[in-house]
N, C-alpha and C. Protein backbone atom coordinates (compact mmCIF):
# COMPACT_ATOMS: atom_id res chain seq x y z
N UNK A 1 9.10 -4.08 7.03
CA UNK A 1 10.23 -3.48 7.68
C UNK A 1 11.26 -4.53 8.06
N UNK A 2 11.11 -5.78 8.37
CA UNK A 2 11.58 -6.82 8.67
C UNK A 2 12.73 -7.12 7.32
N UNK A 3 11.83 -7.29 6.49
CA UNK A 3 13.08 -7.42 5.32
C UNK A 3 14.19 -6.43 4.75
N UNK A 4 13.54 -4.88 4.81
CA UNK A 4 15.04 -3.89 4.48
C UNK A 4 16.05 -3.85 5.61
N UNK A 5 15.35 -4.53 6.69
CA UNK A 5 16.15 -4.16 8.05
C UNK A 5 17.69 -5.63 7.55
N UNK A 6 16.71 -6.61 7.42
CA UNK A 6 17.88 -7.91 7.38
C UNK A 6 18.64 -7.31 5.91
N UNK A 7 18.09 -6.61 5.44
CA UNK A 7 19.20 -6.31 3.82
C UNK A 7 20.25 -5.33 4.29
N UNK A 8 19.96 -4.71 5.31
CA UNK A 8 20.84 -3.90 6.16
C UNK A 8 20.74 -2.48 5.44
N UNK A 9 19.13 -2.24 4.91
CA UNK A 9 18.94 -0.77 4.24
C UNK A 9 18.42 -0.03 5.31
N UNK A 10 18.32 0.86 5.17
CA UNK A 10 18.15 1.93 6.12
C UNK A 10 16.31 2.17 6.72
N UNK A 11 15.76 2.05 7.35
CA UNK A 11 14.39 2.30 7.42
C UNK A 11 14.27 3.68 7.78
N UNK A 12 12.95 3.63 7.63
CA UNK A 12 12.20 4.99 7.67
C UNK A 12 12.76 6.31 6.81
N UNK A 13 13.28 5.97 5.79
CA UNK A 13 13.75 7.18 4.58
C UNK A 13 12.38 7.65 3.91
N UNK A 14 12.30 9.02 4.14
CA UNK A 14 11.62 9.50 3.27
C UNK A 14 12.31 10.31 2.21
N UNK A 15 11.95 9.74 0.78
CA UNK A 15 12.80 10.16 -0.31
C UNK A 15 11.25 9.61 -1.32
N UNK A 16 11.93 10.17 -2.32
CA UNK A 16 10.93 10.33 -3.53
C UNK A 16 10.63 8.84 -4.14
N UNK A 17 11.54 7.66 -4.13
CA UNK A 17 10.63 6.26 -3.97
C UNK A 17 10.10 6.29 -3.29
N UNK A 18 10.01 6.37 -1.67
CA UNK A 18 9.40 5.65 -0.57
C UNK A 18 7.92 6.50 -0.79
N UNK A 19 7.91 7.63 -1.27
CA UNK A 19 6.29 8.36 -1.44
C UNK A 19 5.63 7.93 -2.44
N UNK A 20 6.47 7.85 -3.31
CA UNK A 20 5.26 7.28 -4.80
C UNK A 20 5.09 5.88 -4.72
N UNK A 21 5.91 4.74 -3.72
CA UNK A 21 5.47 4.07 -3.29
C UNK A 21 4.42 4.41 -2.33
N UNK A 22 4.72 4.87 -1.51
CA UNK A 22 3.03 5.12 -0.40
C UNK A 22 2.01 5.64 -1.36
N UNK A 23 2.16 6.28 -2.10
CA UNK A 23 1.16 6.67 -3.05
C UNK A 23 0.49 5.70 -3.89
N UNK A 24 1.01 4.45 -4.54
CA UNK A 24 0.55 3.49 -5.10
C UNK A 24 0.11 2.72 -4.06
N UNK A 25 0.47 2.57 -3.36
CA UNK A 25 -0.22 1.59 -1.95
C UNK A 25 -1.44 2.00 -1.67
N UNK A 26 -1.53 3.90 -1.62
CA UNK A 26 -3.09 3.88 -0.75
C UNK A 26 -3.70 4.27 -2.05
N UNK A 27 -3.66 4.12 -3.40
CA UNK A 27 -4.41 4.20 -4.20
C UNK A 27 -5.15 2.95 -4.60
N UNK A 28 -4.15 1.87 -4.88
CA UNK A 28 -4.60 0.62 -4.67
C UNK A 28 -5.24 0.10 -3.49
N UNK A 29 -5.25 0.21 -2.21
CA UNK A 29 -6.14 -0.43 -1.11
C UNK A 29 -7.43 0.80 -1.54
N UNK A 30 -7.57 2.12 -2.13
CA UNK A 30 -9.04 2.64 -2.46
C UNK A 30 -9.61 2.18 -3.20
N UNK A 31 -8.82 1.51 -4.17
CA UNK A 31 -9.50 1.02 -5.56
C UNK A 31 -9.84 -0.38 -4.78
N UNK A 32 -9.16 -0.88 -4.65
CA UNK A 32 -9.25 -2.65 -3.81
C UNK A 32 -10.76 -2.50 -2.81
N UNK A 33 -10.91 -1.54 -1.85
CA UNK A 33 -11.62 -1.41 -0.97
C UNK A 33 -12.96 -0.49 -2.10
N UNK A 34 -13.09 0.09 -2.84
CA UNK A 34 -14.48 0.23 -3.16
C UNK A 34 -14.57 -1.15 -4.44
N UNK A 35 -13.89 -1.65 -4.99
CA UNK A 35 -14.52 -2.73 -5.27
C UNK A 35 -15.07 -3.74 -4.91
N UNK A 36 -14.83 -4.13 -3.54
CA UNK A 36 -15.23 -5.43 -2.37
C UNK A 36 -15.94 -4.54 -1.87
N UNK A 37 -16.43 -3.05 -1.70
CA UNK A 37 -17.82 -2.91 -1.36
C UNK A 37 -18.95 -3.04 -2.58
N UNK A 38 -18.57 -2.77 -3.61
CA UNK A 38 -19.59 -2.73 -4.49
C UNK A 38 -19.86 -4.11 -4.81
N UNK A 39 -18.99 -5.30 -4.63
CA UNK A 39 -19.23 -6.70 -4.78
C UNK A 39 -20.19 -7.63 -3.71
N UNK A 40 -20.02 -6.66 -2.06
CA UNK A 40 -20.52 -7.39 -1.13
C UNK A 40 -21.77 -6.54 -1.01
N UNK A 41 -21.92 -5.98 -1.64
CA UNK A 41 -23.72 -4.86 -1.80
C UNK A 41 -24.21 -5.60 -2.82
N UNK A 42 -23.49 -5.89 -3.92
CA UNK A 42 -24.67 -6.87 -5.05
C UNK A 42 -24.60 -7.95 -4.68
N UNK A 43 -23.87 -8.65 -3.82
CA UNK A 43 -24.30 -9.91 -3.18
C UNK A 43 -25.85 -10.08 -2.33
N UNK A 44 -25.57 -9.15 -1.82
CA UNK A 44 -26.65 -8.78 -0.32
C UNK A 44 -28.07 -8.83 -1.04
């Protein structure tokens, strides 16, 4: 938020980037997060 703020863009828009961005974000931290569990279980 720090950086669109100094670009002088507008925060908190919800519009059809800002969702399919949130959408790639929490798909990637699910995928990210069951792979570092399945890595720190075959460690164990």
């Amino acid at each position: 938020m720090i950086m669109p703020g100094m670009m002088g863009m507008t925060l908190f828009t919800v519009d059809l980037t800002a969702l399919m961005s949130l959408m790639g974000h929490l798909i990637y931290g699910v995928i990210l997060g069951l792979v570092a569990v399945r890595v720190l279980k075959s460690q164990a």
